[in-house]
PDB file of N, CA and C in Angstrom:
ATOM      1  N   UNK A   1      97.547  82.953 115.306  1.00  0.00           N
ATOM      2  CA  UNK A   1      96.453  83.859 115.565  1.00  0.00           C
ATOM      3  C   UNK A   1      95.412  83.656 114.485  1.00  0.00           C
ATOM      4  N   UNK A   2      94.267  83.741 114.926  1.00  0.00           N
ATOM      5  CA  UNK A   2      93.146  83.362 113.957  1.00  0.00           C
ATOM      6  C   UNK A   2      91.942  84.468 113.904  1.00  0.00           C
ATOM      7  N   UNK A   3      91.546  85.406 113.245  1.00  0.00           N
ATOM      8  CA  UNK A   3      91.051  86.455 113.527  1.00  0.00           C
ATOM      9  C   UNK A   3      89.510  85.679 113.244  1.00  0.00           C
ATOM     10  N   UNK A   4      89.329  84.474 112.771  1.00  0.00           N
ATOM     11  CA  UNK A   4      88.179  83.804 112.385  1.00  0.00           C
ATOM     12  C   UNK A   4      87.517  82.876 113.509  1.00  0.00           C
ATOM     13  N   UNK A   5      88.643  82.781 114.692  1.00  0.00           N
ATOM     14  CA  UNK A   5      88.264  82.230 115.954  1.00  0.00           C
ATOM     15  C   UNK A   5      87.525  83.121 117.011  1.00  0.00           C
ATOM     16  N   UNK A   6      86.454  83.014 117.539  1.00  0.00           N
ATOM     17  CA  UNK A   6      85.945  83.697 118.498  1.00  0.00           C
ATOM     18  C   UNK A   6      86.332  83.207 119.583  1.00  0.00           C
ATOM     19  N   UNK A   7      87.375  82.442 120.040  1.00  0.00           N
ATOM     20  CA  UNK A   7      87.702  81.879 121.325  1.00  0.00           C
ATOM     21  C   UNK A   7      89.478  81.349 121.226  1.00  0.00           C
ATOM     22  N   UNK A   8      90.154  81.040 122.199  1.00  0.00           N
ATOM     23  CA  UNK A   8      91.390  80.745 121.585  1.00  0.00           C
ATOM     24  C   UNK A   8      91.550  78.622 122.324  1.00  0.00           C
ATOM     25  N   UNK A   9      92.041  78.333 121.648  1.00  0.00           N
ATOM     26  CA  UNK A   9      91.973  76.746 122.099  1.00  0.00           C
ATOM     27  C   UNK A   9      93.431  76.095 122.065  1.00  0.00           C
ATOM     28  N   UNK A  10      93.620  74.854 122.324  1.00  0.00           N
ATOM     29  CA  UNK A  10      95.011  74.081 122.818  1.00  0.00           C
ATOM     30  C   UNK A  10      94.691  72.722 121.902  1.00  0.00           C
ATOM     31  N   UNK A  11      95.864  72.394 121.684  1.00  0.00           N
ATOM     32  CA  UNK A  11      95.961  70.906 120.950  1.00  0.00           C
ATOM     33  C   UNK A  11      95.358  69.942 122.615  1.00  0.00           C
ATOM     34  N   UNK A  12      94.763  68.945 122.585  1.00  0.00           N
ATOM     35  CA  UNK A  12      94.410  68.321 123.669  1.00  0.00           C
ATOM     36  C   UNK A  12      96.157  67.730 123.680  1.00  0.00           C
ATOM     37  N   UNK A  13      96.640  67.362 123.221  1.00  0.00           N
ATOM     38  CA  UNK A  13      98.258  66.168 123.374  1.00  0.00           C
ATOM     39  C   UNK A  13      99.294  67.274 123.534  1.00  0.00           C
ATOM     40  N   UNK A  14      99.156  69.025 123.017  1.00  0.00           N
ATOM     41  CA  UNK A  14      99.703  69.426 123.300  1.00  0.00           C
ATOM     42  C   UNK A  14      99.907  70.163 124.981  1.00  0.00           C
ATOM     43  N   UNK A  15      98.506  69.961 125.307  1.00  0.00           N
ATOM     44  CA  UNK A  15      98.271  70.737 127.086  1.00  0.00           C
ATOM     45  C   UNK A  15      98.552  69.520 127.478  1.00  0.00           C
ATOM     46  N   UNK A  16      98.885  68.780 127.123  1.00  0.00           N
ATOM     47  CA  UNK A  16      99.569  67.449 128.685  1.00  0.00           C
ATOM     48  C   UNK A  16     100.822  67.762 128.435  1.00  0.00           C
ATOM     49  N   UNK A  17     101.719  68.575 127.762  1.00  0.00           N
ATOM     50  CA  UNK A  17     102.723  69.183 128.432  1.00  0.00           C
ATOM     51  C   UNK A  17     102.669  69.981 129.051  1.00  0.00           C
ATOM     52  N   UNK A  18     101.716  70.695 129.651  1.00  0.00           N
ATOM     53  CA  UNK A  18     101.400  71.874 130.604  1.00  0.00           C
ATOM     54  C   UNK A  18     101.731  71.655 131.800  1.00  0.00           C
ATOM     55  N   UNK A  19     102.091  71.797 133.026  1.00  0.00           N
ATOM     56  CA  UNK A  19     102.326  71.348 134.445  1.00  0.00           C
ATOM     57  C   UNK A  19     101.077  72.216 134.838  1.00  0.00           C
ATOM     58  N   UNK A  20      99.505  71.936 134.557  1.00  0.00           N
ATOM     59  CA  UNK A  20      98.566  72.488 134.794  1.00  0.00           C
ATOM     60  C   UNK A  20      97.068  71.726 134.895  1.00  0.00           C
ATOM     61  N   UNK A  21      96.459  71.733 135.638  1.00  0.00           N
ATOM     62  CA  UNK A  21      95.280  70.733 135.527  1.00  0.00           C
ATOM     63  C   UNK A  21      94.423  71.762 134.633  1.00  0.00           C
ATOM     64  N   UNK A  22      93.430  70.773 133.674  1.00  0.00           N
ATOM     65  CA  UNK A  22      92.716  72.373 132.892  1.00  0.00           C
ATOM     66  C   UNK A  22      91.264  72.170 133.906  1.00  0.00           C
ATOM     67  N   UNK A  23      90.776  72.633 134.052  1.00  0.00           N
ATOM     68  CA  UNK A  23      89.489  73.411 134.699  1.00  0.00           C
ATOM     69  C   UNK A  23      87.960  73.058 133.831  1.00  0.00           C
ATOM     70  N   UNK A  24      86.799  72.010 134.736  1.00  0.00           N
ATOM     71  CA  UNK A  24      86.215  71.954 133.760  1.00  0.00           C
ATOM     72  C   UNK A  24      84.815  72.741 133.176  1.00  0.00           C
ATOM     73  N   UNK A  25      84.270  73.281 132.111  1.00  0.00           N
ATOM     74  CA  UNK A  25      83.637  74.325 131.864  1.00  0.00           C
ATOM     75  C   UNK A  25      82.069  73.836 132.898  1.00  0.00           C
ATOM     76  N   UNK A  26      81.705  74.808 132.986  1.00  0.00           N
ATOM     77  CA  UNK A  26      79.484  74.470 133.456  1.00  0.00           C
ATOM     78  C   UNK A  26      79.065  74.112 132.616  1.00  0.00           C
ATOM     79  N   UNK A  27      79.501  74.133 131.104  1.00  0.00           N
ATOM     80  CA  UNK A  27      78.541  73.566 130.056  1.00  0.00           C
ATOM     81  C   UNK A  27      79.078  72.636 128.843  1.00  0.00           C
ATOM     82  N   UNK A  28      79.213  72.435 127.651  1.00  0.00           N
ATOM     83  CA  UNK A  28      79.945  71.232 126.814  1.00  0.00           C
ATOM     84  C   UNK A  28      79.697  72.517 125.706  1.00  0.00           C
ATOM     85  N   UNK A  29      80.660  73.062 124.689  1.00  0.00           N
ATOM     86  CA  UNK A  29      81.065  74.118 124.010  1.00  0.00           C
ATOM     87  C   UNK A  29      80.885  72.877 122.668  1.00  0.00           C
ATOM     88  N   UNK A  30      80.355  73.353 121.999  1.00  0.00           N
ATOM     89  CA  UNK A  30      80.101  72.880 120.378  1.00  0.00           C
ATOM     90  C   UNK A  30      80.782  73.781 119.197  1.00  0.00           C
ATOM     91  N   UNK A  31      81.753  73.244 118.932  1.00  0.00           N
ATOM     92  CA  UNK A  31      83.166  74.005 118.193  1.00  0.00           C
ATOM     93  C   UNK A  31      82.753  73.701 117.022  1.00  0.00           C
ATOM     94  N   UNK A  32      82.200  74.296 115.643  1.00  0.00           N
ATOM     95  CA  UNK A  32      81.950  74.381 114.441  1.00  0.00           C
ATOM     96  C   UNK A  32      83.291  74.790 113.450  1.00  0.00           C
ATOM     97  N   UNK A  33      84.018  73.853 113.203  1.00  0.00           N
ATOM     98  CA  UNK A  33      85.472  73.952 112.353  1.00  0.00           C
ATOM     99  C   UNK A  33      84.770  74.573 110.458  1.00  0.00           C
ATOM    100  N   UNK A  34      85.711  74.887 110.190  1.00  0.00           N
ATOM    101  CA  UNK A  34      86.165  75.381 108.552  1.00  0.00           C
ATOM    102  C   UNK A  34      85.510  74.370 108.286  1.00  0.00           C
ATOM    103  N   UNK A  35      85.408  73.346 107.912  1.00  0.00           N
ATOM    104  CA  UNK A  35      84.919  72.130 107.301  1.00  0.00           C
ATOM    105  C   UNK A  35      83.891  71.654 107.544  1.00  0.00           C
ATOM    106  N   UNK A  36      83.041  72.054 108.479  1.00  0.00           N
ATOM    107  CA  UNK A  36      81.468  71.580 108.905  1.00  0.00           C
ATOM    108  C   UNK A  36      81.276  70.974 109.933  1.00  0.00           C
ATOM    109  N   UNK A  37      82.337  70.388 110.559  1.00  0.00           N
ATOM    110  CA  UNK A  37      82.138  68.805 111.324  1.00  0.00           C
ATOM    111  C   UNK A  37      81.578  70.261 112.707  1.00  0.00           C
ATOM    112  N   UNK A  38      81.867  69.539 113.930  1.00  0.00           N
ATOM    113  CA  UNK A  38      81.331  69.790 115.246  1.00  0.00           C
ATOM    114  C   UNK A  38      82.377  69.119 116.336  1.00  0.00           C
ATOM    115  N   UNK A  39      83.325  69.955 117.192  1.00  0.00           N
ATOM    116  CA  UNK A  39      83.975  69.095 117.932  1.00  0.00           C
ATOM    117  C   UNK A  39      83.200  69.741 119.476  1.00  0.00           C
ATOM    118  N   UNK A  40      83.609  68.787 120.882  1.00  0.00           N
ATOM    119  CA  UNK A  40      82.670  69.234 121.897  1.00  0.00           C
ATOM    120  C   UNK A  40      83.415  69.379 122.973  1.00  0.00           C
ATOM    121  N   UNK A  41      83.820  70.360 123.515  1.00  0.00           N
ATOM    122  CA  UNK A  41      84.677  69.827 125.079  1.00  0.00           C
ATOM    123  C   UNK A  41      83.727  70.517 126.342  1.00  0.00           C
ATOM    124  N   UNK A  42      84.442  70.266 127.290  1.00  0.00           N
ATOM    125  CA  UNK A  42      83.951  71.391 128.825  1.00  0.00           C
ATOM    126  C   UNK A  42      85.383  71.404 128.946  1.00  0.00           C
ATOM    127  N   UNK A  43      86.658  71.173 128.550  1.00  0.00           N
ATOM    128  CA  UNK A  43      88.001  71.357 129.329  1.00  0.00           C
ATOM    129  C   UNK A  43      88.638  72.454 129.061  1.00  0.00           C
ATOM    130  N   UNK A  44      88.940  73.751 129.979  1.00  0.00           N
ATOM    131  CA  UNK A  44      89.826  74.576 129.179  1.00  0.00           C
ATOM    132  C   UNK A  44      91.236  75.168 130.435  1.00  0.00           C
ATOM    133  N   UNK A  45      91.767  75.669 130.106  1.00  0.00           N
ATOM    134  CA  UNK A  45      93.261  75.459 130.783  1.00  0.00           C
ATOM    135  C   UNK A  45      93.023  77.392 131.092  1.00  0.00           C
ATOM    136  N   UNK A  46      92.862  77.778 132.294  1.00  0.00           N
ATOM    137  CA  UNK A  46      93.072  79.562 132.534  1.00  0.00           C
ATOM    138  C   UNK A  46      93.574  80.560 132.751  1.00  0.00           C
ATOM    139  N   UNK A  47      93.989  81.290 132.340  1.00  0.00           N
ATOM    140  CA  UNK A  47      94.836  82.210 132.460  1.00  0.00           C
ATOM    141  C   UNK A  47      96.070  81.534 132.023  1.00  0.00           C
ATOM    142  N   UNK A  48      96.465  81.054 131.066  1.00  0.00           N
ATOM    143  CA  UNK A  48      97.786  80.239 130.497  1.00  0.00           C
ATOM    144  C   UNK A  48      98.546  81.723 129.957  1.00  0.00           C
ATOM    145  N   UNK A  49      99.794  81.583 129.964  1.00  0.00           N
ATOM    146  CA  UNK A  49     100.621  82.800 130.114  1.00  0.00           C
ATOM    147  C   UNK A  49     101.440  82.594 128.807  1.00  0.00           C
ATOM    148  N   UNK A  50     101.202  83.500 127.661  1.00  0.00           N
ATOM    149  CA  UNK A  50     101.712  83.461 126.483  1.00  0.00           C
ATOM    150  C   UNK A  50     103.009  84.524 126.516  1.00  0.00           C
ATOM    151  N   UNK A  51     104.042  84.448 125.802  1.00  0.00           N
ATOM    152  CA  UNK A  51     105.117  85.418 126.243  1.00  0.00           C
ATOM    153  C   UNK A  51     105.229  85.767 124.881  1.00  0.00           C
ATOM    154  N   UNK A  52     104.970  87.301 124.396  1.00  0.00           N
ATOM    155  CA  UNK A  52     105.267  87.594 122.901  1.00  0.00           C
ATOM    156  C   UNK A  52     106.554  88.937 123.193  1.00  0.00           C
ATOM    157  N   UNK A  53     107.322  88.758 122.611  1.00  0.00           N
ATOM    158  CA  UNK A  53     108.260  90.116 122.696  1.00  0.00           C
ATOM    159  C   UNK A  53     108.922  90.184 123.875  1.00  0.00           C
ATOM    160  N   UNK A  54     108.948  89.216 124.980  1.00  0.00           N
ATOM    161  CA  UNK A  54     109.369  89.280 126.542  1.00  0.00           C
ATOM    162  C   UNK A  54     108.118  90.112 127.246  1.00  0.00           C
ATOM    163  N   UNK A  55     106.909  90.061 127.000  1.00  0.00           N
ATOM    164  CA  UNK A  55     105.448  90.448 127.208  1.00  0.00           C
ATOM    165  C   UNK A  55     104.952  89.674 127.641  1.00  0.00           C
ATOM    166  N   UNK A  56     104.559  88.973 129.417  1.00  0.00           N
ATOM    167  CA  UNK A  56     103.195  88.039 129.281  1.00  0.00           C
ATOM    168  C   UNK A  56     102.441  88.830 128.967  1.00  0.00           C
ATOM    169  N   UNK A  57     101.355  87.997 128.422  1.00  0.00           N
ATOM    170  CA  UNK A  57     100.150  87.709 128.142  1.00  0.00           C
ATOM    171  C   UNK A  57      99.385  86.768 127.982  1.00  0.00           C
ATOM    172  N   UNK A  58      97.910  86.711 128.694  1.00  0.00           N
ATOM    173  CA  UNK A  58      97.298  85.619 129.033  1.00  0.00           C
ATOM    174  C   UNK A  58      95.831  84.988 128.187  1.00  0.00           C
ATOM    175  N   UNK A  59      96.208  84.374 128.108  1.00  0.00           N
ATOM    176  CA  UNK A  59      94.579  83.751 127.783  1.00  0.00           C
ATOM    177  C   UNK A  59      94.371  82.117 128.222  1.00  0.00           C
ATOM    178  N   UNK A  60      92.739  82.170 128.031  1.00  0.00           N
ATOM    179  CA  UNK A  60      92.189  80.792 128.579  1.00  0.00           C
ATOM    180  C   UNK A  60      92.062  80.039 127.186  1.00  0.00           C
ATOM    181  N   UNK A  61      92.675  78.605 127.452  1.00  0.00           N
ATOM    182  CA  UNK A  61      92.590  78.114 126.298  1.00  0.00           C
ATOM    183  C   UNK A  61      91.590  77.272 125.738  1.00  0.00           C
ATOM    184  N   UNK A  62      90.727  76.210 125.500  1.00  0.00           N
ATOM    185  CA  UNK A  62      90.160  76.063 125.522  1.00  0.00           C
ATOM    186  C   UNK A  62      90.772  74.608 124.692  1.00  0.00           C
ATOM    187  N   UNK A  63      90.354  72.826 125.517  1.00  0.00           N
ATOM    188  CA  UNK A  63      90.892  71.985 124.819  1.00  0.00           C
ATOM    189  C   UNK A  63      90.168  71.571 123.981  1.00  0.00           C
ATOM    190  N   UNK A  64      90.652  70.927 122.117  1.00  0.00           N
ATOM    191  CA  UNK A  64      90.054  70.249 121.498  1.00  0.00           C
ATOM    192  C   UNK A  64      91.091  69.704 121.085  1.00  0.00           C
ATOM    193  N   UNK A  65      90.685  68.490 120.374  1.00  0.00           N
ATOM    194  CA  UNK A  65      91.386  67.515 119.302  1.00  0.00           C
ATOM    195  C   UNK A  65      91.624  68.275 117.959  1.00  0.00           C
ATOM    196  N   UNK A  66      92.297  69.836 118.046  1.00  0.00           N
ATOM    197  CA  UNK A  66      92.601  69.569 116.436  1.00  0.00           C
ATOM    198  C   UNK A  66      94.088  69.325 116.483  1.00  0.00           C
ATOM    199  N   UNK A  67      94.322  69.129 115.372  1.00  0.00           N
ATOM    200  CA  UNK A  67      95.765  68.460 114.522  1.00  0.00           C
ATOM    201  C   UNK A  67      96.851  69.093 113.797  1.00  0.00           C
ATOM    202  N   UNK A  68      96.115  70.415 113.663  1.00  0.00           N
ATOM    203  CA  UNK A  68      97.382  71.459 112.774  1.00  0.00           C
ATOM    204  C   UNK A  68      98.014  72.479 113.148  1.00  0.00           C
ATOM    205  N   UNK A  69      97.187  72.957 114.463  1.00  0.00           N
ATOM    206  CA  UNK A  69      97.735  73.649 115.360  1.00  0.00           C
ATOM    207  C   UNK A  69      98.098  73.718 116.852  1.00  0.00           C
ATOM    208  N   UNK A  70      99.252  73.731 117.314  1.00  0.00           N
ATOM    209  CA  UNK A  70      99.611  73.471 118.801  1.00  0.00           C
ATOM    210  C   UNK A  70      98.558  74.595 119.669  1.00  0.00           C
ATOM    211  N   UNK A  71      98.286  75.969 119.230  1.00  0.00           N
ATOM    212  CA  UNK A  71      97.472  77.120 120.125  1.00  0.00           C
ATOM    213  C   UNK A  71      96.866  77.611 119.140  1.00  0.00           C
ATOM    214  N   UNK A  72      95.547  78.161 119.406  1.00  0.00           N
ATOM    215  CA  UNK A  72      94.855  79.206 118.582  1.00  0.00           C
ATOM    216  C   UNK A  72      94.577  80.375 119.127  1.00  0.00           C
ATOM    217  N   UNK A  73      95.016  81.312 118.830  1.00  0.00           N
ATOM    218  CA  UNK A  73      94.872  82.698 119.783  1.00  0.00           C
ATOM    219  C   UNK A  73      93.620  83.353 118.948  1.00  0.00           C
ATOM    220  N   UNK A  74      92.033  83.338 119.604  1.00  0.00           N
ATOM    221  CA  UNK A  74      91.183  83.924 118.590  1.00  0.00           C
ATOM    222  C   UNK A  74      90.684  85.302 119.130  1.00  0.00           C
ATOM    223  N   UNK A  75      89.729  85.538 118.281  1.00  0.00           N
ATOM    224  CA  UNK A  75      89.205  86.600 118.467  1.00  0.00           C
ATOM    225  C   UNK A  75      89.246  87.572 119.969  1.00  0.00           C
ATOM    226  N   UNK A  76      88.505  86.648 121.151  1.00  0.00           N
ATOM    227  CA  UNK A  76      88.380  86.956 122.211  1.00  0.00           C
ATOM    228  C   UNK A  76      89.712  87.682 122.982  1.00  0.00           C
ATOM    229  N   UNK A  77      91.181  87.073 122.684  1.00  0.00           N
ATOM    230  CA  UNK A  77      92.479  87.260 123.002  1.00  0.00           C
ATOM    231  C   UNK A  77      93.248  88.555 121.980  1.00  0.00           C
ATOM    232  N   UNK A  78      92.799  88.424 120.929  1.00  0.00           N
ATOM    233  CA  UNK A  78      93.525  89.594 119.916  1.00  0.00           C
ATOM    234  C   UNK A  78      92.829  91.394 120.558  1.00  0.00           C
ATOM    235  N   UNK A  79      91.081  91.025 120.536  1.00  0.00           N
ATOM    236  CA  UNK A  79      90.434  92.116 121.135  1.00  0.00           C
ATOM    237  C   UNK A  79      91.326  92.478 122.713  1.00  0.00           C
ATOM    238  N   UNK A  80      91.525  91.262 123.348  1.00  0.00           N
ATOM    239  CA  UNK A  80      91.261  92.038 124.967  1.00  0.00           C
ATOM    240  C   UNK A  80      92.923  92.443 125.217  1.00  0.00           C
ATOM    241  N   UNK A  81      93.867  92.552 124.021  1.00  0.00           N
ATOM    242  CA  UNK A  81      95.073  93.360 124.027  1.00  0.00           C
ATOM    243  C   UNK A  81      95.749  93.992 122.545  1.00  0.00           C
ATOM    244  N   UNK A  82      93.984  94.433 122.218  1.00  0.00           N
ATOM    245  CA  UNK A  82      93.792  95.649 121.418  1.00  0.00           C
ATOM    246  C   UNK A  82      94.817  95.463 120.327  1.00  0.00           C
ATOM    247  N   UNK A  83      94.775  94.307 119.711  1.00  0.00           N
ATOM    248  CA  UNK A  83      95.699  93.864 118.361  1.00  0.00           C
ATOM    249  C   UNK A  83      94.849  94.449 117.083  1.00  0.00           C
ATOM    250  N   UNK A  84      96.052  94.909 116.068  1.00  0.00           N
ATOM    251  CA  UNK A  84      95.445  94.894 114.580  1.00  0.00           C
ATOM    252  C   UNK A  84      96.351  94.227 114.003  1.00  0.00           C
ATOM    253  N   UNK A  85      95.587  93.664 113.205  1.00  0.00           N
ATOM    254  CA  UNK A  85      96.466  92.909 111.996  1.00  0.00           C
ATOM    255  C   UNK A  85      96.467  93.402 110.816  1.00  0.00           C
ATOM    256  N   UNK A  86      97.607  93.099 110.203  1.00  0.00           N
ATOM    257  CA  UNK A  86      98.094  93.649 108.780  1.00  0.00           C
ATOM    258  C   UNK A  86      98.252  92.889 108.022  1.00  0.00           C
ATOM    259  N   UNK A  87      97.323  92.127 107.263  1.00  0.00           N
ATOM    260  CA  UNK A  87      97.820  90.853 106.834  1.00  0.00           C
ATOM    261  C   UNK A  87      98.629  90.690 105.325  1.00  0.00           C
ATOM    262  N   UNK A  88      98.468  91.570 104.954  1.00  0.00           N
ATOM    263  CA  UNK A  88      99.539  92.021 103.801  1.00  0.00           C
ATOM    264  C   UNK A  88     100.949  91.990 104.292  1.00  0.00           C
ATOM    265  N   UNK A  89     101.256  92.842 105.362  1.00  0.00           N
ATOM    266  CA  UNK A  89     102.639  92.892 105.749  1.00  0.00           C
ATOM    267  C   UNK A  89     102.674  92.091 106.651  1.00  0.00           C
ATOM    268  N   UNK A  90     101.749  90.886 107.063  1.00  0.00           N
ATOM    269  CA  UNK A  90     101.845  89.986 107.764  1.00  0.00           C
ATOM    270  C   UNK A  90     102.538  90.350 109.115  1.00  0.00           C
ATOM    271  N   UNK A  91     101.713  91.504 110.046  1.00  0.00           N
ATOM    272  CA  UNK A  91     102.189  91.902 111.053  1.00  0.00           C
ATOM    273  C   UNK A  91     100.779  92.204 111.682  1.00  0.00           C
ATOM    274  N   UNK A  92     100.848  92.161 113.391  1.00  0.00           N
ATOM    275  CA  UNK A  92      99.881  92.257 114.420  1.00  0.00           C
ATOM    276  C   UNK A  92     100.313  92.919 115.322  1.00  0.00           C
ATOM    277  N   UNK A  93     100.034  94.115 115.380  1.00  0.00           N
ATOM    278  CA  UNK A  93     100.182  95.436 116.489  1.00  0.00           C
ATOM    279  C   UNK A  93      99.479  95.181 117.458  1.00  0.00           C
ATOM    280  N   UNK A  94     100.027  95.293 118.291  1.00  0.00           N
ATOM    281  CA  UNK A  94      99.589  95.076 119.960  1.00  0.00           C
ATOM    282  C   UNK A  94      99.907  96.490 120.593  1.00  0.00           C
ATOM    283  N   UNK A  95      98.392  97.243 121.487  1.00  0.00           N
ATOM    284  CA  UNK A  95      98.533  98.221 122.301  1.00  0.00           C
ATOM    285  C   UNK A  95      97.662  97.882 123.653  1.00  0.00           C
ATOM    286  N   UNK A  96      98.718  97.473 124.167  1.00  0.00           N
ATOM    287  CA  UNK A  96      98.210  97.468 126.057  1.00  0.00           C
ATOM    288  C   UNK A  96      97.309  98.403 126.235  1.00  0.00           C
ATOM    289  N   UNK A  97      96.632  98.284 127.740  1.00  0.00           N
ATOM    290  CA  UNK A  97      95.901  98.975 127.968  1.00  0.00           C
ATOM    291  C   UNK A  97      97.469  99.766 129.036  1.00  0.00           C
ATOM    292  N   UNK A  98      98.079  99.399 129.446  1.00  0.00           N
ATOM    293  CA  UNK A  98      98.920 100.403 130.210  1.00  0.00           C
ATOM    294  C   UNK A  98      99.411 100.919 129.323  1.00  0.00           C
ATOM    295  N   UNK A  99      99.460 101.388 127.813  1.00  0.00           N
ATOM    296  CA  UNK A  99     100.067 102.031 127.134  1.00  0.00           C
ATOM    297  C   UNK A  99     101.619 101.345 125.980  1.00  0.00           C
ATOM    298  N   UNK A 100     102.009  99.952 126.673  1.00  0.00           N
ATOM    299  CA  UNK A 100     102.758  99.527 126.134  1.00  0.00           C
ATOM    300  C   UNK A 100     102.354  98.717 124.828  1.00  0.00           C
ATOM    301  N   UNK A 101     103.458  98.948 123.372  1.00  0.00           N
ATOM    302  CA  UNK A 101     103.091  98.768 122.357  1.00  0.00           C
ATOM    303  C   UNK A 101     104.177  97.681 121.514  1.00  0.00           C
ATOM    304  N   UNK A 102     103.990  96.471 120.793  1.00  0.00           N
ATOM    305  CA  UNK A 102     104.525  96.262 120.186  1.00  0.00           C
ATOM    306  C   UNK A 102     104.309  95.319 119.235  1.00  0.00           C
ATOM    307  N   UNK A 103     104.895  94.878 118.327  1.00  0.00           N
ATOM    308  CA  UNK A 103     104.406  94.141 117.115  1.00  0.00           C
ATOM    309  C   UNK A 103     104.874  92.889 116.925  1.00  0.00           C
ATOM    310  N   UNK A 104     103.981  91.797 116.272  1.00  0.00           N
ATOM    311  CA  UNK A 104     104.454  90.317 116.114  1.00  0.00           C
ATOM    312  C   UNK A 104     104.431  90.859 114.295  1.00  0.00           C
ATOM    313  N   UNK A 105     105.812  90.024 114.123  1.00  0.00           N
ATOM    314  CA  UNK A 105     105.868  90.221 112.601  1.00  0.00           C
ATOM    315  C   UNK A 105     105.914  88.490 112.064  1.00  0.00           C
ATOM    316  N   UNK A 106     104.929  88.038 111.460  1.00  0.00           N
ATOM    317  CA  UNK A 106     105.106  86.456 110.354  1.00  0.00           C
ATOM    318  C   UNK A 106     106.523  86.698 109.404  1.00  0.00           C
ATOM    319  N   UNK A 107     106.728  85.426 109.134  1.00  0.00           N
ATOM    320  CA  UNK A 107     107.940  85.452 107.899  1.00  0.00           C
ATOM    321  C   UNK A 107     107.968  84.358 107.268  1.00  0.00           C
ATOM    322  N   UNK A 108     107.046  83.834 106.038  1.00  0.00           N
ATOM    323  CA  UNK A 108     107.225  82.384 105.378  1.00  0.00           C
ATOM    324  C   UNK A 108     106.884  81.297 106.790  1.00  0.00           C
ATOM    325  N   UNK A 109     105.721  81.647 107.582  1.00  0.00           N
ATOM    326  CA  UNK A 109     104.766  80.768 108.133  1.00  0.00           C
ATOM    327  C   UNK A 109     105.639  80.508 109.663  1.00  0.00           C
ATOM    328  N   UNK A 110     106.879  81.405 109.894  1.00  0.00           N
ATOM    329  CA  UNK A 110     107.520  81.037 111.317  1.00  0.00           C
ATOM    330  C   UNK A 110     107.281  82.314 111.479  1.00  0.00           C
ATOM    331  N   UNK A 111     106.778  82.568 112.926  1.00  0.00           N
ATOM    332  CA  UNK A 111     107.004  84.152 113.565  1.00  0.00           C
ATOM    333  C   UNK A 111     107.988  84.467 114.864  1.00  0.00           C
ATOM    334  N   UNK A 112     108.593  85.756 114.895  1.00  0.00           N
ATOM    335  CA  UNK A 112     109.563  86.158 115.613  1.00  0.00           C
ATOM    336  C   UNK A 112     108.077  86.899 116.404  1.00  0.00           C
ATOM    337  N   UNK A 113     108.157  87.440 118.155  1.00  0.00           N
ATOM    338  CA  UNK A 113     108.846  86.436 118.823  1.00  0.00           C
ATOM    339  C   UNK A 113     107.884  84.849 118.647  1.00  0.00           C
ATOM    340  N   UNK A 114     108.809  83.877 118.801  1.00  0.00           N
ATOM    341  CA  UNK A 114     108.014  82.710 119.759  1.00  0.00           C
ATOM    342  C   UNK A 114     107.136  82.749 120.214  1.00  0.00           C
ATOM    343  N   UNK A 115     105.975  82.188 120.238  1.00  0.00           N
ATOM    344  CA  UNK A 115     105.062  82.190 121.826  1.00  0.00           C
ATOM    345  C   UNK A 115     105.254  80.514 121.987  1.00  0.00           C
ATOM    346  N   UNK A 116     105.730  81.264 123.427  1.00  0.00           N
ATOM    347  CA  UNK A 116     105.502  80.203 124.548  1.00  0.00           C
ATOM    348  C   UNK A 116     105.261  80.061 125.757  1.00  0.00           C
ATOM    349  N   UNK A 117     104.789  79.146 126.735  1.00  0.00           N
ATOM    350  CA  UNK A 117     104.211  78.724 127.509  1.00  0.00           C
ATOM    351  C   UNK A 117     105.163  79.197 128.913  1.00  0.00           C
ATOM    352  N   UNK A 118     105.033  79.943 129.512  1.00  0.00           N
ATOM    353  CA  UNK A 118     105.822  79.667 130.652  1.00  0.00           C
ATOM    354  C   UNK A 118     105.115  79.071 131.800  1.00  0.00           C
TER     355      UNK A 118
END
């Protein structure tokens, strides 16, 4: 999770394990990284189904070539299922809009639950 991302994105080598064609954008997205450079796609993969806690949850991913991370869950995805983060206690509260609530806790850079792809 990246609270510094306004969008959430996919390793490009990691969505060709997807059994999913990604979808291509109306326009070419100009991705401004930590470091200055500029990466560019139109490809993004929709409604991809993240499972936290035995919870789907969805977001559109969006493909680029980076290298250090398999998913980026940004801004756009933390807002639209009303997450706070705690980054001291390295925990992210999640409150549904149907009322259901629960928390992703970090631990030395692995987090319980998993997210993964179903």
């Amino acid at each position: 999770m990246d609270f510094g991302a306004s969008h959430c994105f996919i390793f490009a080598r990691f969505a060709s394990c997807l059994d999913v064609t990604p979808d291509c954008m109306s326009y070419i997205l100009d991705v401004s990284t930590p470091t200055g450079a500029s990466m560019y796609t139109d490809s993004i993969y929709r409604s991809c189904e993240v499972s936290m806690a035995g919870i789907p949850l969805y977001a559109d991913l969006i493909v680029l070539p980076i290298r250090d991370f398999d998913v980026i869950l940004g801004m756009d995805w933390l807002s639209a299922h009303r997450a706070r983060m705690d980054c001291y206690n390295k925990t992210v509260d999640f409150c549904l809009l149907d009322g259901t609530t629960f928390q992703f806790k970090g631990d030395k850079g692995f987090s319980t639950p998993i997210i993964s792809f179903i």
